[in-house]
N, C-alpha and C. Protein backbone atom coordinates (compact mmCIF):
# COMPACT_ATOMS: atom_id res chain seq x y z
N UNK A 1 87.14 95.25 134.70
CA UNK A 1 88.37 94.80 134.09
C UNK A 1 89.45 94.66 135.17
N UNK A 2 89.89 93.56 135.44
CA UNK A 2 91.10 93.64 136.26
C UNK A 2 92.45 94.07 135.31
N UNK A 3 93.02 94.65 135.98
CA UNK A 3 94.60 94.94 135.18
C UNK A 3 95.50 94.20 135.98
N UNK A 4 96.67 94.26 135.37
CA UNK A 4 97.96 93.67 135.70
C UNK A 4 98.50 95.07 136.70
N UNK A 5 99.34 94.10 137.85
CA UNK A 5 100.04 94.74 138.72
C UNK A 5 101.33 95.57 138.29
N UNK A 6 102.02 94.93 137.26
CA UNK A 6 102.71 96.17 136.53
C UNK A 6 102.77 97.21 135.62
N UNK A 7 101.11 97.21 135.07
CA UNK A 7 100.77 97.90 134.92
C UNK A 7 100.38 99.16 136.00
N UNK A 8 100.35 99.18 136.92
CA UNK A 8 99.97 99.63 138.20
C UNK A 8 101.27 100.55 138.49
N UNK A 9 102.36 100.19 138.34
CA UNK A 9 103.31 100.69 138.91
C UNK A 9 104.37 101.11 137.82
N UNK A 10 103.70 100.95 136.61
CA UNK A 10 104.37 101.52 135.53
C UNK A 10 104.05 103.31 135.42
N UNK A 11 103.39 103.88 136.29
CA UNK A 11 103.14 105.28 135.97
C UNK A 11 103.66 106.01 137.32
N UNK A 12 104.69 106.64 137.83
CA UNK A 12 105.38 107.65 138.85
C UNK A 12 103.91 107.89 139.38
N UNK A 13 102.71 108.60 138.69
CA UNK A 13 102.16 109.10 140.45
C UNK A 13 101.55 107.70 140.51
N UNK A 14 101.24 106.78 140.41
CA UNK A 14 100.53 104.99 140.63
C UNK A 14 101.22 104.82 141.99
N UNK A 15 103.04 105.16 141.87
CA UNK A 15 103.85 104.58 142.40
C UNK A 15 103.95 105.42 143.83
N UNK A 16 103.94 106.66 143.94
CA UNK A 16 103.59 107.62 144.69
C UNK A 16 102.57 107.19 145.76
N UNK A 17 101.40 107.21 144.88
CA UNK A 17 99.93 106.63 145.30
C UNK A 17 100.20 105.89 146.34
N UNK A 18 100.95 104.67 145.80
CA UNK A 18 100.88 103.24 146.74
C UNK A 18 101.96 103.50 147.84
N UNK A 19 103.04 104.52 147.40
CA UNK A 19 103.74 104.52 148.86
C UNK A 19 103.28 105.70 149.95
N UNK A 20 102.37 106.11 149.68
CA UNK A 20 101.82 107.39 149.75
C UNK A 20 101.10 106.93 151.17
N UNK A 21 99.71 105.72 150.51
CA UNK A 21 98.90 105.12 151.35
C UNK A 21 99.71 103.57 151.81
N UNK A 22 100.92 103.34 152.11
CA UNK A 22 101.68 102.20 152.30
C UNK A 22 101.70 103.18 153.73
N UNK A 23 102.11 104.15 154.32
CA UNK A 23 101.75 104.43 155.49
C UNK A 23 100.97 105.07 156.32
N UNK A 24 99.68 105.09 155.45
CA UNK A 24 98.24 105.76 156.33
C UNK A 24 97.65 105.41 155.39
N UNK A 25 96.22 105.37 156.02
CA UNK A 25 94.98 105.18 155.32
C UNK A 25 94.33 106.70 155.02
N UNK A 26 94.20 106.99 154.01
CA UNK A 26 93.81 108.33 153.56
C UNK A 26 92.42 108.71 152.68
N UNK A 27 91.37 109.37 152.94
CA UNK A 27 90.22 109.76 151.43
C UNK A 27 90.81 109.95 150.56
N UNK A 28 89.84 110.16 150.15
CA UNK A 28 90.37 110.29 147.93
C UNK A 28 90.79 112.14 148.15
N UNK A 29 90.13 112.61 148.59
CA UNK A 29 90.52 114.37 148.44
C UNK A 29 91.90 114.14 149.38
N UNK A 30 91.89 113.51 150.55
CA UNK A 30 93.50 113.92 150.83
C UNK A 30 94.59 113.13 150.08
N UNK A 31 94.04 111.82 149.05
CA UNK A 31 95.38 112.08 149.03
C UNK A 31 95.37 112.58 147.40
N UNK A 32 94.44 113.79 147.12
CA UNK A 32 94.29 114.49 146.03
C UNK A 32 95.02 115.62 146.37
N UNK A 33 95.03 116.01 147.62
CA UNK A 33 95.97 117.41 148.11
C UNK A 33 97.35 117.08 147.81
N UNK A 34 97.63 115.63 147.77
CA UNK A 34 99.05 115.25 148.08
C UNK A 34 99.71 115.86 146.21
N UNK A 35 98.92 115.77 145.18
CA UNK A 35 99.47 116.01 143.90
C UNK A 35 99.25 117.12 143.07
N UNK A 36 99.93 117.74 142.12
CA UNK A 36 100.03 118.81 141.14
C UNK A 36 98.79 118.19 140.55
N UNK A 37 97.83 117.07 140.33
CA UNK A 37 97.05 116.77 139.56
C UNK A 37 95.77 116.83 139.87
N UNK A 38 94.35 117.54 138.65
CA UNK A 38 93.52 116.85 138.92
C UNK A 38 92.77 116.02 139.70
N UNK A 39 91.44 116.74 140.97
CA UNK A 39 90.73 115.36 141.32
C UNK A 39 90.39 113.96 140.27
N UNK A 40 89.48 114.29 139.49
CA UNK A 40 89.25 113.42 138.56
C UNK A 40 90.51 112.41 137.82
N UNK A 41 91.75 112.71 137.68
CA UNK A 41 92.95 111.98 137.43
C UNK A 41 93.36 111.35 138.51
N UNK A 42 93.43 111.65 140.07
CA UNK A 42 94.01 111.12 141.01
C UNK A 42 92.60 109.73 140.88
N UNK A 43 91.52 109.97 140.99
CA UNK A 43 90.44 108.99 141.27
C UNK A 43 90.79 107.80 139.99
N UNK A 44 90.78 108.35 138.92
CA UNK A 44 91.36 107.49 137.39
C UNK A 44 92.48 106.79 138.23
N UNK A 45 93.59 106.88 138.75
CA UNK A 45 94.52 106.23 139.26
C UNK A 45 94.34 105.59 140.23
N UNK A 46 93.65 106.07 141.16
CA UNK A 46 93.24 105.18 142.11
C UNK A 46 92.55 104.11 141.79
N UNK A 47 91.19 104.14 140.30
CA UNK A 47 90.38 103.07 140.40
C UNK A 47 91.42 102.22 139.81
N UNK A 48 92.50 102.50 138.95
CA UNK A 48 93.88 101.27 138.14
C UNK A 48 94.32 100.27 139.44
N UNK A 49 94.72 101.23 140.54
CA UNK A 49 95.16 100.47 141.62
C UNK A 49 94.16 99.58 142.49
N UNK A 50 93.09 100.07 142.37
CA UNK A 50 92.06 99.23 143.25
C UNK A 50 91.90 98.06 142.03
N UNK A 51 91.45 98.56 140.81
CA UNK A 51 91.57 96.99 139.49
C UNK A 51 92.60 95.94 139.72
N UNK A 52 93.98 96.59 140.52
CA UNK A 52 95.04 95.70 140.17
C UNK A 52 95.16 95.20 141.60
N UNK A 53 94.19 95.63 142.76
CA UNK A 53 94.49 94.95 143.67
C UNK A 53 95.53 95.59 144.75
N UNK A 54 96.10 96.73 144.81
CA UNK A 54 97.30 97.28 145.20
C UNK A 54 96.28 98.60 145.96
N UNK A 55 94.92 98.87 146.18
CA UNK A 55 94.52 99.80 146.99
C UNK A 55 92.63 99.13 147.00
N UNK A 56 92.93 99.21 148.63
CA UNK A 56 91.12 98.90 149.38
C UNK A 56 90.21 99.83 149.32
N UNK A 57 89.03 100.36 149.04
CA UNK A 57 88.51 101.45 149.33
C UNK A 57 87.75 100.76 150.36
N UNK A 58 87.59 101.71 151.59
CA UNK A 58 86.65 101.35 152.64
C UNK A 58 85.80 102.55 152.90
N UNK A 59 84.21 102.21 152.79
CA UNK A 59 83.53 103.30 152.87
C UNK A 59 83.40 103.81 154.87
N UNK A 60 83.53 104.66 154.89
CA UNK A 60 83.06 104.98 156.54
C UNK A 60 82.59 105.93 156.28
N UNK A 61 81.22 105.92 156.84
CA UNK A 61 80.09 107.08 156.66
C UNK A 61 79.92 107.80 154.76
N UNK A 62 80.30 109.02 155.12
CA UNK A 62 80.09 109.25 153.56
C UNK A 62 81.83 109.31 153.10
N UNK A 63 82.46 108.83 153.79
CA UNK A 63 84.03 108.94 153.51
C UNK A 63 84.21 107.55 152.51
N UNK A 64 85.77 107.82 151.33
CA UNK A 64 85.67 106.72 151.00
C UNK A 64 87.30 106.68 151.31
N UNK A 65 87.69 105.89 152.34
CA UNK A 65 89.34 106.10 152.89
C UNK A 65 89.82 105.00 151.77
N UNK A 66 90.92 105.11 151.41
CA UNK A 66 92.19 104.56 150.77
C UNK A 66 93.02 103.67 151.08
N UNK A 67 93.56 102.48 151.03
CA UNK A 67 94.41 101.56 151.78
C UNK A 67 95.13 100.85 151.31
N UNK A 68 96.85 100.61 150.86
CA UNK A 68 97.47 100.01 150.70
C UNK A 68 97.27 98.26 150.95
N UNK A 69 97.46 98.02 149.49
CA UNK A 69 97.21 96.27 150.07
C UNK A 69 98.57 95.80 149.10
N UNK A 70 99.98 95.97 150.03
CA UNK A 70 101.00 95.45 149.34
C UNK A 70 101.39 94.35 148.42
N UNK A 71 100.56 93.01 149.38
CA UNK A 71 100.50 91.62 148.65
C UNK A 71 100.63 91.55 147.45
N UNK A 72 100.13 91.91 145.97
CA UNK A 72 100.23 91.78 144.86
C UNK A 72 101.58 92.07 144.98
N UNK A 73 102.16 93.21 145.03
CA UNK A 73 104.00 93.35 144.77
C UNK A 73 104.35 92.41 144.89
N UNK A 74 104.25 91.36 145.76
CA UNK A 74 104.90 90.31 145.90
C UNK A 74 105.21 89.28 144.32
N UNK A 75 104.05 90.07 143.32
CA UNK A 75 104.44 89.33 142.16
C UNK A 75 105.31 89.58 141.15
N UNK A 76 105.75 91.33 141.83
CA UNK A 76 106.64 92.06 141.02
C UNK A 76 107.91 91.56 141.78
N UNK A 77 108.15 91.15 142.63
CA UNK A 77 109.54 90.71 143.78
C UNK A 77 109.94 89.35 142.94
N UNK A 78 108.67 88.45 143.10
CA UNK A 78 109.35 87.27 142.38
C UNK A 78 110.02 87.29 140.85
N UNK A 79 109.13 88.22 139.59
CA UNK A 79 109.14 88.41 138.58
C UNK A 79 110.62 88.79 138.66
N UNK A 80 111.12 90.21 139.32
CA UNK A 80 112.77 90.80 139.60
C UNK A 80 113.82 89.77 140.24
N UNK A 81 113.07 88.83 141.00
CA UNK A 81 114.28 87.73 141.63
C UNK A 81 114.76 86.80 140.75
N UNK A 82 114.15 86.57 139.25
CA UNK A 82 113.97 85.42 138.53
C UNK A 82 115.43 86.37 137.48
N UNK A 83 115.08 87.59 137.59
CA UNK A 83 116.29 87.93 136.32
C UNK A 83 117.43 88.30 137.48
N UNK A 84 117.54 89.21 138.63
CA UNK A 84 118.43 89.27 139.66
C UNK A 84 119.57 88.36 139.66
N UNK A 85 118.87 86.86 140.10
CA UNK A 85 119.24 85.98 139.58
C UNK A 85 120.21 85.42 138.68
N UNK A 86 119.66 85.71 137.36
CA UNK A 86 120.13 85.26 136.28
C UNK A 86 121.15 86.32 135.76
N UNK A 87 121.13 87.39 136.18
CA UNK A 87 122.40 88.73 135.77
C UNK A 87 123.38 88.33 136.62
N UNK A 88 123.01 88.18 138.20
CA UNK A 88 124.15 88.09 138.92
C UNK A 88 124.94 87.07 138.67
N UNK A 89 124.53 85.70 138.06
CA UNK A 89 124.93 84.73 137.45
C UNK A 89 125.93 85.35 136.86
N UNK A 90 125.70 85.82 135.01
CA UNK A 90 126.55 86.54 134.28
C UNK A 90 127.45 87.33 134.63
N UNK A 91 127.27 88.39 135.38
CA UNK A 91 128.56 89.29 135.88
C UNK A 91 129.48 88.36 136.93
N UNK A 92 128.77 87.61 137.44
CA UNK A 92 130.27 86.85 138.17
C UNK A 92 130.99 86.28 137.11
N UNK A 93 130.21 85.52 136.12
CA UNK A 93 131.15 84.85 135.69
C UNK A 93 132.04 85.85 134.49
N UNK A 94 131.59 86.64 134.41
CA UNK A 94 132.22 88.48 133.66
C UNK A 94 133.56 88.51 134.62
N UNK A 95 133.06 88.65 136.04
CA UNK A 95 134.25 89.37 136.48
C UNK A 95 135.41 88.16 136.84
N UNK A 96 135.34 86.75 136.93
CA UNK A 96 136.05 85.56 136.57
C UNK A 96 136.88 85.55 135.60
N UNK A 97 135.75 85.74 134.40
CA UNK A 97 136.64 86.58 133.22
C UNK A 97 137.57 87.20 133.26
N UNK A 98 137.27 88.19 133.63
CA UNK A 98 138.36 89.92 133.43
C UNK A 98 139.17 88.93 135.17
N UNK A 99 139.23 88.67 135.37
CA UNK A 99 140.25 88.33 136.65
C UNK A 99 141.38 87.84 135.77
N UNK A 100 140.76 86.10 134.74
CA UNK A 100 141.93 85.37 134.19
C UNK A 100 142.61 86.23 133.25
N UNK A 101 141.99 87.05 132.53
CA UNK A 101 142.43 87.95 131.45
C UNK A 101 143.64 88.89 132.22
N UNK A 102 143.15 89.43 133.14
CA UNK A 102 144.27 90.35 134.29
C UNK A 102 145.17 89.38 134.20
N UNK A 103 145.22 88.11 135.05
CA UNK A 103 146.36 87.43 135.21
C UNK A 103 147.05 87.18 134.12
N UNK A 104 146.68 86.41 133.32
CA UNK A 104 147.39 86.18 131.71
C UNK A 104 148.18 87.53 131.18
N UNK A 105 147.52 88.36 131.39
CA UNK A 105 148.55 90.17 131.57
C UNK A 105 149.17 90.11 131.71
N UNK A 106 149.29 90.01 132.93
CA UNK A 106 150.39 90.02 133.98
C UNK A 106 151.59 88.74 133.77
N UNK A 107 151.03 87.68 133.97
CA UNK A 107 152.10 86.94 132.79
C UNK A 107 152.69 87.04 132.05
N UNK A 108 151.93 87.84 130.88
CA UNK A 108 152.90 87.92 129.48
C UNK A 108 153.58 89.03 129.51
């Protein structure tokens, strides 16, 4: 099953996870040391992130190391630039607003 990438980053340790291995490549037990949780739950999270594309497993020897593969975010960047966008739009023209409203104040 592939999942969706925001699904991926909808759960705090997912998010952990990925910034965790965003600067080292790590096994599944280290970066199981890294949490209050469960081996078996850290691996459940890990396989979400490897489904969604956001972690490599590379086998070396009997090791299975961990690896950040940022690229997908890139779909959560565009998705946030599209409303960014469209808010910053609104509050300018908000604070345009409340500017003429000040002045007209001040006028009357």
């Amino acid at each position: 099953m592939r999942r969706d990438v925001f699904q991926a980053i909808a759960d705090p340790t997912r998010r952990e996870i990925i910034n965790l291995l965003a600067h080292q490549q790590l096994n599944l037990n280290a970066v199981a040391e890294k949490f209050n949780v469960s081996r078996p739950a850290i691996s459940k999270h890990i396989k979400i992130l490897t489904e969604c594309g956001l972690v490599v497993i590379n086998q070396q020897g009997r090791e299975r190391y961990c690896q950040a593969d940022l690229r997908k975010l890139q779909q959560v960047n565009q998705w946030v630039e599209q409303y960014k966008a469209f808010w910053s739009g609104k509050l300018d023209a908000l604070g345009e607003f409340l500017a003429k409203e000040q002045d007209q104040q001040k006028r009357d």
